[in-house]
PDB file of N, CA and C in Angstrom:
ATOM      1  N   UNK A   1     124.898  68.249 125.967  1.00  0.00           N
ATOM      2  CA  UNK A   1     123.849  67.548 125.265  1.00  0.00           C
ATOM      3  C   UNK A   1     124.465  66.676 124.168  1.00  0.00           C
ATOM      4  N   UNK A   2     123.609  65.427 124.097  1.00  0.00           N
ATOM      5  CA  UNK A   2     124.567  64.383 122.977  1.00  0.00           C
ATOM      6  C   UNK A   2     124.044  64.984 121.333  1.00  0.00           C
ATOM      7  N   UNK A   3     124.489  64.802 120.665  1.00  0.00           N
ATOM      8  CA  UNK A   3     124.323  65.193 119.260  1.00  0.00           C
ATOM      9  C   UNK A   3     123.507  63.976 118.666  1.00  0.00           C
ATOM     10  N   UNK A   4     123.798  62.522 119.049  1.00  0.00           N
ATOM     11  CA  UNK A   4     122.480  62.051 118.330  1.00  0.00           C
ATOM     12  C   UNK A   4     121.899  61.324 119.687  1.00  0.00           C
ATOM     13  N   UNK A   5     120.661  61.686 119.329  1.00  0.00           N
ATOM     14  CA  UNK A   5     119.736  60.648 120.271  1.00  0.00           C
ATOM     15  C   UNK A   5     119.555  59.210 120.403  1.00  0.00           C
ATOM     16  N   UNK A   6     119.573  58.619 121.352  1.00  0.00           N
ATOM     17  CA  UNK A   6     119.652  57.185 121.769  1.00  0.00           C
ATOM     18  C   UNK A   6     118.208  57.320 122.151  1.00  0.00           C
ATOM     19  N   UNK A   7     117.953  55.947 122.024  1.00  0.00           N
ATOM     20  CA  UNK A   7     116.565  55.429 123.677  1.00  0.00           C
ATOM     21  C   UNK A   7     117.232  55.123 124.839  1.00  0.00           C
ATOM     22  N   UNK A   8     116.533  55.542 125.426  1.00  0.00           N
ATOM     23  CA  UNK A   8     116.911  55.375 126.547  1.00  0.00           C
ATOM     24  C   UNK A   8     115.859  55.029 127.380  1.00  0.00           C
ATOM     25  N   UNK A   9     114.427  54.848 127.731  1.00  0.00           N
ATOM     26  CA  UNK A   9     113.468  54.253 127.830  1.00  0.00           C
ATOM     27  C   UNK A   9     112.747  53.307 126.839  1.00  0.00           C
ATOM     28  N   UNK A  10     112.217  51.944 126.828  1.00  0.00           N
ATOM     29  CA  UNK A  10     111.319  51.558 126.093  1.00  0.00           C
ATOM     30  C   UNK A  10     110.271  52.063 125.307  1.00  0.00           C
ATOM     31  N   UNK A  11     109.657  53.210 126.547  1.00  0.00           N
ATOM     32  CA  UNK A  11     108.556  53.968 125.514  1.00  0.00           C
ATOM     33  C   UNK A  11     108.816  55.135 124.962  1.00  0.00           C
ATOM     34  N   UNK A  12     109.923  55.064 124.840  1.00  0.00           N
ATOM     35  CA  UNK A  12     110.246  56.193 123.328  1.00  0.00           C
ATOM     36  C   UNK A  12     110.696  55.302 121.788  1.00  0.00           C
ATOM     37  N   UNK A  13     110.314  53.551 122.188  1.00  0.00           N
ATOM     38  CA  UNK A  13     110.415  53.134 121.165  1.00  0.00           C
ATOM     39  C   UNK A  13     109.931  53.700 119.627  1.00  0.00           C
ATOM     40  N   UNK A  14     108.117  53.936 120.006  1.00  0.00           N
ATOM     41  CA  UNK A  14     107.514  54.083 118.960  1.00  0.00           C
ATOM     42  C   UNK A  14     107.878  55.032 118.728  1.00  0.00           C
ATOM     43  N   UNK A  15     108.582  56.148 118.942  1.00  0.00           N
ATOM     44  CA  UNK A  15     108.361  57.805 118.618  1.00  0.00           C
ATOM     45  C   UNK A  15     109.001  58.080 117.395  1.00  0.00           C
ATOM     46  N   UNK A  16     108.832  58.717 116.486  1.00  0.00           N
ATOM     47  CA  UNK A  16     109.907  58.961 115.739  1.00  0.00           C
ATOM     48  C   UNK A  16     111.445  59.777 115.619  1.00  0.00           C
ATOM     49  N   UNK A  17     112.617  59.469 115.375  1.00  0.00           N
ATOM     50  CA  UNK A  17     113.597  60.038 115.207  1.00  0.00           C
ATOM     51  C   UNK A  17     114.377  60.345 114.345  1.00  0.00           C
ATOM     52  N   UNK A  18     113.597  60.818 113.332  1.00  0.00           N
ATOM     53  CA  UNK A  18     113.814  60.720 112.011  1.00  0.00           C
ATOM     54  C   UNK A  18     114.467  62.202 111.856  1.00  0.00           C
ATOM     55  N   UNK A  19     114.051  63.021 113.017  1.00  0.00           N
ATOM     56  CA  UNK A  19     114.914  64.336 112.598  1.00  0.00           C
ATOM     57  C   UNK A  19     115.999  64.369 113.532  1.00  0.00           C
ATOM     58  N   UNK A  20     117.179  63.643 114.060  1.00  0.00           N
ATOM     59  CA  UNK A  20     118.202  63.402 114.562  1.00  0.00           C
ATOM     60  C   UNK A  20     118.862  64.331 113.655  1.00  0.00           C
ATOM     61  N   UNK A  21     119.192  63.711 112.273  1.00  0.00           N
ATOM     62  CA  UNK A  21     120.065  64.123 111.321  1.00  0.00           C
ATOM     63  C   UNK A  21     119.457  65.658 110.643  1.00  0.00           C
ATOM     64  N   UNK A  22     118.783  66.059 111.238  1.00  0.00           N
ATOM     65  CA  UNK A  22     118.588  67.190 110.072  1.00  0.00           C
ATOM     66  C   UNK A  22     119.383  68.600 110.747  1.00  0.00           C
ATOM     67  N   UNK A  23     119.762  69.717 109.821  1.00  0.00           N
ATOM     68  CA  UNK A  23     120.602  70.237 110.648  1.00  0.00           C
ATOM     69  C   UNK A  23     120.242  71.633 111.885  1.00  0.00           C
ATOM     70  N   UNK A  24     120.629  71.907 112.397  1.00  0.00           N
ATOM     71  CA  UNK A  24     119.984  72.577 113.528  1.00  0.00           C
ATOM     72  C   UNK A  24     120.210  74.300 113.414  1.00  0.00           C
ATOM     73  N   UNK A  25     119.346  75.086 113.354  1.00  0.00           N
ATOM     74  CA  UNK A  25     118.985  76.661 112.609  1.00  0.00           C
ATOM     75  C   UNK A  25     119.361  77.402 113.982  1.00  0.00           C
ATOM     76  N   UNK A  26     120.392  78.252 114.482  1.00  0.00           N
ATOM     77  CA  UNK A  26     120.185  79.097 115.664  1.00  0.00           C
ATOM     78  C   UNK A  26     119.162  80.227 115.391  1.00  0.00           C
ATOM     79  N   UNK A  27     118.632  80.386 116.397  1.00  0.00           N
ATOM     80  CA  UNK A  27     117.266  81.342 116.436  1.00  0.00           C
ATOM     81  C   UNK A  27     117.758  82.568 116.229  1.00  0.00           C
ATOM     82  N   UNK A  28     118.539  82.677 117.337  1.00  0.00           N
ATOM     83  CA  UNK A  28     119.458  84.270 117.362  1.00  0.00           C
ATOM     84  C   UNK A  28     119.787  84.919 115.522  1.00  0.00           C
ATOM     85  N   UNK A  29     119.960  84.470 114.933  1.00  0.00           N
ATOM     86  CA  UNK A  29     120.947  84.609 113.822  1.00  0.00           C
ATOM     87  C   UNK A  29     119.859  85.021 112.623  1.00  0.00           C
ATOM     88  N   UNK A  30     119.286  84.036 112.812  1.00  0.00           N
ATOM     89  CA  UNK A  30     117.698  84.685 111.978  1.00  0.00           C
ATOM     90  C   UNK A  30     117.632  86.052 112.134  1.00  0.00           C
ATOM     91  N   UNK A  31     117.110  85.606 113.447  1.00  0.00           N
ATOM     92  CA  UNK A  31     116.203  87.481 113.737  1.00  0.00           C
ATOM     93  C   UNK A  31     116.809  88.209 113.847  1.00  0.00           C
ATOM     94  N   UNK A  32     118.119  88.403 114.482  1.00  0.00           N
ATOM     95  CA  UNK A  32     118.935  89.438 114.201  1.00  0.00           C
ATOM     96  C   UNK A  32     119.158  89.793 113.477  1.00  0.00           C
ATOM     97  N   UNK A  33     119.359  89.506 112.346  1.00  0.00           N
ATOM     98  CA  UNK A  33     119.867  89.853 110.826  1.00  0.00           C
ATOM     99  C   UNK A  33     118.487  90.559 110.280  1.00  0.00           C
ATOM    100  N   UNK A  34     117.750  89.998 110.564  1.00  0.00           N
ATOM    101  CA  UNK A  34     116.487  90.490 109.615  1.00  0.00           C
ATOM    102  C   UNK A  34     115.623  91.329 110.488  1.00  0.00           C
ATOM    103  N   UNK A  35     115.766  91.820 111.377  1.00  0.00           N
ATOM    104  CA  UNK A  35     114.787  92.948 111.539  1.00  0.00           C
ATOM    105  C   UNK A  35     116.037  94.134 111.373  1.00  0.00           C
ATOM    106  N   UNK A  36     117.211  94.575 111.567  1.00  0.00           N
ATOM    107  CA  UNK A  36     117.470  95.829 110.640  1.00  0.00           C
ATOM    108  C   UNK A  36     117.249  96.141 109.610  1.00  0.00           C
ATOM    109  N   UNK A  37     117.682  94.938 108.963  1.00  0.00           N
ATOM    110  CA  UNK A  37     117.440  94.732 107.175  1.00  0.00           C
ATOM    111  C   UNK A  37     115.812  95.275 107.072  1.00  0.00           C
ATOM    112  N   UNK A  38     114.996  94.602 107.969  1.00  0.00           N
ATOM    113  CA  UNK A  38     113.295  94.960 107.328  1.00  0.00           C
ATOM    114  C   UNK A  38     112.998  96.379 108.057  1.00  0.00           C
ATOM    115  N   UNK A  39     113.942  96.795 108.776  1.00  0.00           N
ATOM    116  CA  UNK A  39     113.532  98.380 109.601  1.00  0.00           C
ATOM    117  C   UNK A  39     114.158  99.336 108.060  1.00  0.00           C
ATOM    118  N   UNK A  40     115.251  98.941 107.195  1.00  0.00           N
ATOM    119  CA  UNK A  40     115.639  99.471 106.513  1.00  0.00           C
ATOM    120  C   UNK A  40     114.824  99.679 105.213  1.00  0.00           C
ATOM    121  N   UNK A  41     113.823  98.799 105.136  1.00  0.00           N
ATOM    122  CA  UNK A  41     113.436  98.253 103.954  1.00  0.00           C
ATOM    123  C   UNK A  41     111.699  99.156 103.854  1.00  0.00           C
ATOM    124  N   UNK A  42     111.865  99.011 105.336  1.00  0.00           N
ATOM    125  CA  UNK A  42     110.237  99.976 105.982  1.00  0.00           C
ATOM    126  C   UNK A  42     110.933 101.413 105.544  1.00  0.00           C
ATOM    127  N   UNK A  43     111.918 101.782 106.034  1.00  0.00           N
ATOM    128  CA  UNK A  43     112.046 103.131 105.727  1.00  0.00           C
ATOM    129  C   UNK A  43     112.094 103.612 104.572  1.00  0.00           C
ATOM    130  N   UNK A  44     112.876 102.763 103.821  1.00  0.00           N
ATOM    131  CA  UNK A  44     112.437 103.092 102.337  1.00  0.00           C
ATOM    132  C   UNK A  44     111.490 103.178 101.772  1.00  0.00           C
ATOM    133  N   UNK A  45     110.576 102.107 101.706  1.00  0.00           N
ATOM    134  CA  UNK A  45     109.166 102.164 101.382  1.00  0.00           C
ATOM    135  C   UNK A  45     108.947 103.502 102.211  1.00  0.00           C
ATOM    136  N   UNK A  46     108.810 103.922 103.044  1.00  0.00           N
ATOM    137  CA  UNK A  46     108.286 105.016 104.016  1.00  0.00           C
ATOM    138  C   UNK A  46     108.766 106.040 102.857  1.00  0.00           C
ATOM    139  N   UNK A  47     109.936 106.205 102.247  1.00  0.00           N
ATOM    140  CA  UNK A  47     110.390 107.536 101.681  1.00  0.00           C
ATOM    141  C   UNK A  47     109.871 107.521 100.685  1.00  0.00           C
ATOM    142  N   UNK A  48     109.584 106.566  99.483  1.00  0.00           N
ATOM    143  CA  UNK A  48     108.904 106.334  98.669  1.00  0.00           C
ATOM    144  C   UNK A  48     107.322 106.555  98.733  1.00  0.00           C
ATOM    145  N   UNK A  49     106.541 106.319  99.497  1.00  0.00           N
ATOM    146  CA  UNK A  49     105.650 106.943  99.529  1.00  0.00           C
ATOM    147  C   UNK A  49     105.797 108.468  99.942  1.00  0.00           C
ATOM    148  N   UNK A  50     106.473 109.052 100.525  1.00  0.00           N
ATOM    149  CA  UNK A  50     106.663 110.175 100.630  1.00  0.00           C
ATOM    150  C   UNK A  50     106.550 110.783  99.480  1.00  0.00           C
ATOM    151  N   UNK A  51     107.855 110.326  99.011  1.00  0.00           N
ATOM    152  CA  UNK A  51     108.033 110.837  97.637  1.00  0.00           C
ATOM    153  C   UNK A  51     106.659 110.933  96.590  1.00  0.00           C
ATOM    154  N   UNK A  52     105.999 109.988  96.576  1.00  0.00           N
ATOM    155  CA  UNK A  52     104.913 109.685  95.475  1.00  0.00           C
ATOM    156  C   UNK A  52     103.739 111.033  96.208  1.00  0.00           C
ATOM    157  N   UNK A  53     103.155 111.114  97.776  1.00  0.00           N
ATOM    158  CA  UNK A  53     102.314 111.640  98.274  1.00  0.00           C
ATOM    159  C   UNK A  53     102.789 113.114  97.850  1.00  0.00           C
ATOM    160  N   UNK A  54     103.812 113.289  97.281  1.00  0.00           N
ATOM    161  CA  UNK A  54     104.459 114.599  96.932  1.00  0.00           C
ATOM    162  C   UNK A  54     104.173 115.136  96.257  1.00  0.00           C
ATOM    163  N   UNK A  55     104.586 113.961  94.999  1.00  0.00           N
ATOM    164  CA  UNK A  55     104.245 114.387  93.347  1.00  0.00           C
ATOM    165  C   UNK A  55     102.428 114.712  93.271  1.00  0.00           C
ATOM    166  N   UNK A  56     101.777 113.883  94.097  1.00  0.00           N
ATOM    167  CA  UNK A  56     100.108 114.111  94.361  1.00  0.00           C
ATOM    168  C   UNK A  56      99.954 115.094  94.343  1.00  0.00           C
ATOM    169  N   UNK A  57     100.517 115.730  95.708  1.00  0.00           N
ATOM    170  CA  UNK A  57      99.978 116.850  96.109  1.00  0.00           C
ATOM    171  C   UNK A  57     100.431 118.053  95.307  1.00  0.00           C
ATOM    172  N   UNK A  58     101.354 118.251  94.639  1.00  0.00           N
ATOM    173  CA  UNK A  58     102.151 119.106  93.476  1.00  0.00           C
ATOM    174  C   UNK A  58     101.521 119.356  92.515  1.00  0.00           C
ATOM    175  N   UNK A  59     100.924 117.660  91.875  1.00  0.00           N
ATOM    176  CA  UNK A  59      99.934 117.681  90.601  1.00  0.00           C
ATOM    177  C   UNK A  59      98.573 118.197  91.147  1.00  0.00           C
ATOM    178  N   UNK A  60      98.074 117.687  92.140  1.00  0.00           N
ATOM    179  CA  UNK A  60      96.555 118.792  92.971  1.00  0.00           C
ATOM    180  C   UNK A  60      96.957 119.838  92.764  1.00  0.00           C
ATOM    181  N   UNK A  61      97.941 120.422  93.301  1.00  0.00           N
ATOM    182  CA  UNK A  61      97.769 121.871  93.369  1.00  0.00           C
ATOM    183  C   UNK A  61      97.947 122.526  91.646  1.00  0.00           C
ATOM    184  N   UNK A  62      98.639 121.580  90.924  1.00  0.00           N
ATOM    185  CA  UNK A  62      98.367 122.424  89.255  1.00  0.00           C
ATOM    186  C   UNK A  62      97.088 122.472  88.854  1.00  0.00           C
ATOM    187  N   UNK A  63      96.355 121.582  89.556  1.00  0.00           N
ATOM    188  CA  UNK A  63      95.274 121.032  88.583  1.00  0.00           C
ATOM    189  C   UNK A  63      93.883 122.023  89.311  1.00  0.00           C
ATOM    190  N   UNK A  64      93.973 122.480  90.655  1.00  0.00           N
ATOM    191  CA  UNK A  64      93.277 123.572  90.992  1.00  0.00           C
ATOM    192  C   UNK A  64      93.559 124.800  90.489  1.00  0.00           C
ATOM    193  N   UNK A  65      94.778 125.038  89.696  1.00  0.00           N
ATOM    194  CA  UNK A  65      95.366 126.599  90.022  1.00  0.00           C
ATOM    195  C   UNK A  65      94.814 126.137  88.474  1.00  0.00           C
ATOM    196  N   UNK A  66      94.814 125.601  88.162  1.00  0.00           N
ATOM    197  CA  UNK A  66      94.641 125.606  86.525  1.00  0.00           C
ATOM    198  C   UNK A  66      93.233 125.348  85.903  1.00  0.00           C
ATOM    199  N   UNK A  67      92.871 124.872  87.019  1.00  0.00           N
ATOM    200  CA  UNK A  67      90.398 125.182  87.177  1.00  0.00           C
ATOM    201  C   UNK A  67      90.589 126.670  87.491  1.00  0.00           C
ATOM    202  N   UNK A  68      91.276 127.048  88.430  1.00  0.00           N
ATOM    203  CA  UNK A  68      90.618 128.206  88.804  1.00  0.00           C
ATOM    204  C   UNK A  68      91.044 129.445  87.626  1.00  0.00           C
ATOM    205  N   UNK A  69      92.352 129.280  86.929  1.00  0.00           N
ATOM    206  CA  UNK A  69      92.333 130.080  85.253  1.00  0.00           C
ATOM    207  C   UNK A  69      91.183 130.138  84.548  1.00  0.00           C
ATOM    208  N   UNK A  70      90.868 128.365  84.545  1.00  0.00           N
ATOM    209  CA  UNK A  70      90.415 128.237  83.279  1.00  0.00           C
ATOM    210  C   UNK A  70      88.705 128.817  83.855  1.00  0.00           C
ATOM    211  N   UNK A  71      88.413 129.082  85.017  1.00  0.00           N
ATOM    212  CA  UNK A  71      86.821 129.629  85.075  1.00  0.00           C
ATOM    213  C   UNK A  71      87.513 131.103  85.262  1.00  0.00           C
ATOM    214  N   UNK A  72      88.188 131.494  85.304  1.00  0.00           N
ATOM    215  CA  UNK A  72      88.309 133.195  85.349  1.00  0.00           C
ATOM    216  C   UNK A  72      88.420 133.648  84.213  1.00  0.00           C
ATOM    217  N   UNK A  73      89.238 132.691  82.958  1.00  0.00           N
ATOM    218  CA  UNK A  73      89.384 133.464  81.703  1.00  0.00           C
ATOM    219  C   UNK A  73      87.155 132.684  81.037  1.00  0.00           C
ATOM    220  N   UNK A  74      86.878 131.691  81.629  1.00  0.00           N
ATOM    221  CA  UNK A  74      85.716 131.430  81.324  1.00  0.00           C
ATOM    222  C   UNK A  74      84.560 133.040  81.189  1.00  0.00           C
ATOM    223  N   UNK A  75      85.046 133.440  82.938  1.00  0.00           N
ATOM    224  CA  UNK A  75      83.968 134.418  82.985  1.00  0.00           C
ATOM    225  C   UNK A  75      84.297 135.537  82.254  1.00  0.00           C
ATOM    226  N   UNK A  76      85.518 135.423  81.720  1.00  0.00           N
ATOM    227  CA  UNK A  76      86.332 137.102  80.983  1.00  0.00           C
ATOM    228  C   UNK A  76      85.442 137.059  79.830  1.00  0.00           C
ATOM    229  N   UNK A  77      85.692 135.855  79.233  1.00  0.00           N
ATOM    230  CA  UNK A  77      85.196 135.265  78.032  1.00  0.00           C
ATOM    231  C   UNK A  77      83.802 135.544  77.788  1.00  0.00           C
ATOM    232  N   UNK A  78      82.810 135.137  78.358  1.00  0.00           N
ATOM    233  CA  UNK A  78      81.293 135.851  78.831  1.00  0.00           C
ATOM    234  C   UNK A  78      80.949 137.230  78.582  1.00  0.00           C
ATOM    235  N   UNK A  79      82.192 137.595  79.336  1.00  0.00           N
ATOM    236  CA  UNK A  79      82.015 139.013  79.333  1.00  0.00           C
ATOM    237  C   UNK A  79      81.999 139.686  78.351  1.00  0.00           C
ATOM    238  N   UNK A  80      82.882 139.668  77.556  1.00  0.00           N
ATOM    239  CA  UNK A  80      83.820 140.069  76.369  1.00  0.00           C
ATOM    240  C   UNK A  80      82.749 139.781  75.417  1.00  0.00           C
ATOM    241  N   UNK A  81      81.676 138.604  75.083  1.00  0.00           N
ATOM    242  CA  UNK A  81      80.973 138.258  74.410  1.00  0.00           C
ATOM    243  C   UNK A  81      79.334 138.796  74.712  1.00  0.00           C
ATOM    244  N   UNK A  82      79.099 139.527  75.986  1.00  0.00           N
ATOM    245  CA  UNK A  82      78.307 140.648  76.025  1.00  0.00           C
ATOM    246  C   UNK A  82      78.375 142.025  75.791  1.00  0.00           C
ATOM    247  N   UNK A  83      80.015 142.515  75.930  1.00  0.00           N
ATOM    248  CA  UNK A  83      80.833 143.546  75.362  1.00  0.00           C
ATOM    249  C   UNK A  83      80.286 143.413  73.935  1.00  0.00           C
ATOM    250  N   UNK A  84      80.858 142.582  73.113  1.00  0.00           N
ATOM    251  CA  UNK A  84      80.690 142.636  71.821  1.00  0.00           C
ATOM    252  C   UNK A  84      79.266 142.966  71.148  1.00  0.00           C
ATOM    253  N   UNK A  85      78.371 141.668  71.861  1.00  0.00           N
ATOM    254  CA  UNK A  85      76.679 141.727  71.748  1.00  0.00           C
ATOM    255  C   UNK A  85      76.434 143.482  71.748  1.00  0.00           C
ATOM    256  N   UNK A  86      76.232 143.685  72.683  1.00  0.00           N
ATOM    257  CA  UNK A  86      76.010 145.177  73.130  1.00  0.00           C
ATOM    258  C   UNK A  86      76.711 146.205  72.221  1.00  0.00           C
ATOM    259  N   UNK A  87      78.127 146.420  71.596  1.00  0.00           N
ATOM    260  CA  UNK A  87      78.302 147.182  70.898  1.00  0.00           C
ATOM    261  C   UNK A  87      77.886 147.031  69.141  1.00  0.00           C
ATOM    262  N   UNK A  88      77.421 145.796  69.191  1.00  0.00           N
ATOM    263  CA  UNK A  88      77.075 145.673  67.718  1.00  0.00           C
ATOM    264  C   UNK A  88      75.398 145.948  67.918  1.00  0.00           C
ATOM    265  N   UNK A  89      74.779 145.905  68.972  1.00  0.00           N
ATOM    266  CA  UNK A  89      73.380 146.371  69.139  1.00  0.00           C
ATOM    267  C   UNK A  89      73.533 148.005  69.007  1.00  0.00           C
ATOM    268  N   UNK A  90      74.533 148.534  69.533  1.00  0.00           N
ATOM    269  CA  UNK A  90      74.753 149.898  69.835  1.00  0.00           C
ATOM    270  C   UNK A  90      75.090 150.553  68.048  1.00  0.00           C
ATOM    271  N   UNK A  91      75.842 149.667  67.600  1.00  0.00           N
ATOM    272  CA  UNK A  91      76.586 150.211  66.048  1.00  0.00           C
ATOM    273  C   UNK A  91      75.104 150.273  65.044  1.00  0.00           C
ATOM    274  N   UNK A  92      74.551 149.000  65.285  1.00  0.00           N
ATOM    275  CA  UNK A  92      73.075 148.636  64.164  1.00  0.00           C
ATOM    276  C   UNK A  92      72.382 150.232  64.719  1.00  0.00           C
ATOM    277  N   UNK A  93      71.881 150.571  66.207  1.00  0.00           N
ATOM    278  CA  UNK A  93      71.380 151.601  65.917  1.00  0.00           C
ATOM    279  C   UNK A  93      71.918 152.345  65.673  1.00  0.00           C
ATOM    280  N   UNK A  94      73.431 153.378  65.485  1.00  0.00           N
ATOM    281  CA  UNK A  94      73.409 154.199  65.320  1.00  0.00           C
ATOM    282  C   UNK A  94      73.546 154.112  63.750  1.00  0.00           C
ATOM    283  N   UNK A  95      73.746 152.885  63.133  1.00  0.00           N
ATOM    284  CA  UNK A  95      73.826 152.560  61.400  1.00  0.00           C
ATOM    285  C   UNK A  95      72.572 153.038  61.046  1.00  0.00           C
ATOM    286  N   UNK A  96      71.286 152.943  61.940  1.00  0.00           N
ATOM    287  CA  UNK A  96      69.378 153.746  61.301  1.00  0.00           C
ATOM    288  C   UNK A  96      69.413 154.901  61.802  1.00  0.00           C
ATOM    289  N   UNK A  97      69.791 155.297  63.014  1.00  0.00           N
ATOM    290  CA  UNK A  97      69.692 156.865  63.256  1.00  0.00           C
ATOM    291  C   UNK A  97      70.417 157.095  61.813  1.00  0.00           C
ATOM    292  N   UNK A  98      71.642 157.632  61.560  1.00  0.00           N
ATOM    293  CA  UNK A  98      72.276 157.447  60.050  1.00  0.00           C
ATOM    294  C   UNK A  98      71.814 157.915  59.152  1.00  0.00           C
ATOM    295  N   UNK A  99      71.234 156.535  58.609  1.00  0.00           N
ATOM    296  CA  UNK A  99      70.124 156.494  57.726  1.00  0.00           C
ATOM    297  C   UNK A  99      69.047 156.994  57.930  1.00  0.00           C
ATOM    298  N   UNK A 100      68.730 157.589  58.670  1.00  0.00           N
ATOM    299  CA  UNK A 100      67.179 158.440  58.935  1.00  0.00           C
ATOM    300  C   UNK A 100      67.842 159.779  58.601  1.00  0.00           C
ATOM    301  N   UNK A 101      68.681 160.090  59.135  1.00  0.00           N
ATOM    302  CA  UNK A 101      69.304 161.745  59.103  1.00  0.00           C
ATOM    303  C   UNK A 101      69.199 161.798  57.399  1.00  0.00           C
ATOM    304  N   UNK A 102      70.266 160.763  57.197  1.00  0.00           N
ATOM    305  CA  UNK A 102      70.565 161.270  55.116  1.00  0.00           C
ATOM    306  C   UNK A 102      69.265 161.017  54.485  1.00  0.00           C
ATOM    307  N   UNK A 103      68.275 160.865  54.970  1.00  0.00           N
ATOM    308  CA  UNK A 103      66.830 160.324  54.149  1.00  0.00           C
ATOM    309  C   UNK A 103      66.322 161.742  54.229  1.00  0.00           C
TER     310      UNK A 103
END
């Protein structure tokens, strides 16, 4: 193949040939190069989200284990505060029985 183009028919007068000179890209060389590079680039991203879907699921699981404390010491708490109710109902009466006996 010639490197610059001639006419060689009349009716390729009008056509343009203005890209004779510009320089010529092999196809091969492109794509080869760049789809390992972007298979490499996927995998990373791939590990990176890994990584991140990790830390998620790590922080979920503190953040349940640490609801489910905080309603168990909730209900202790309840409790403890009907414990108390109840023995100071229990102390007031036996403070008038008491006082009825020494009267």
């Amino acid at each position: 193949m010639k490197d610059k183009r001639t006419y060689t028919h009349l009716k390729e007068h009008g056509e343009d040939m203005s890209h004779e000179n510009e320089t010529k890209i092999k196809q091969d060389s492109g794509l080869g190069e760049t789809i390992p590079y972007m298979i490499e680039k996927h995998k990373k991203e791939i590990w990176d989200w890994k990584q991140k879907e990790s830390e998620w699921i790590k922080t979920d699981n503190l953040f349940k284990g640490s609801q489910k404390i905080i309603e168990e010491l909730s209900a202790k708490l309840v409790q403890q505060v009907r414990i108390i109710s109840d023995l100071n109902y229990q102390l007031t009466k036996l403070k008038k029985e008491l006082a009825d006996k020494n009267k």
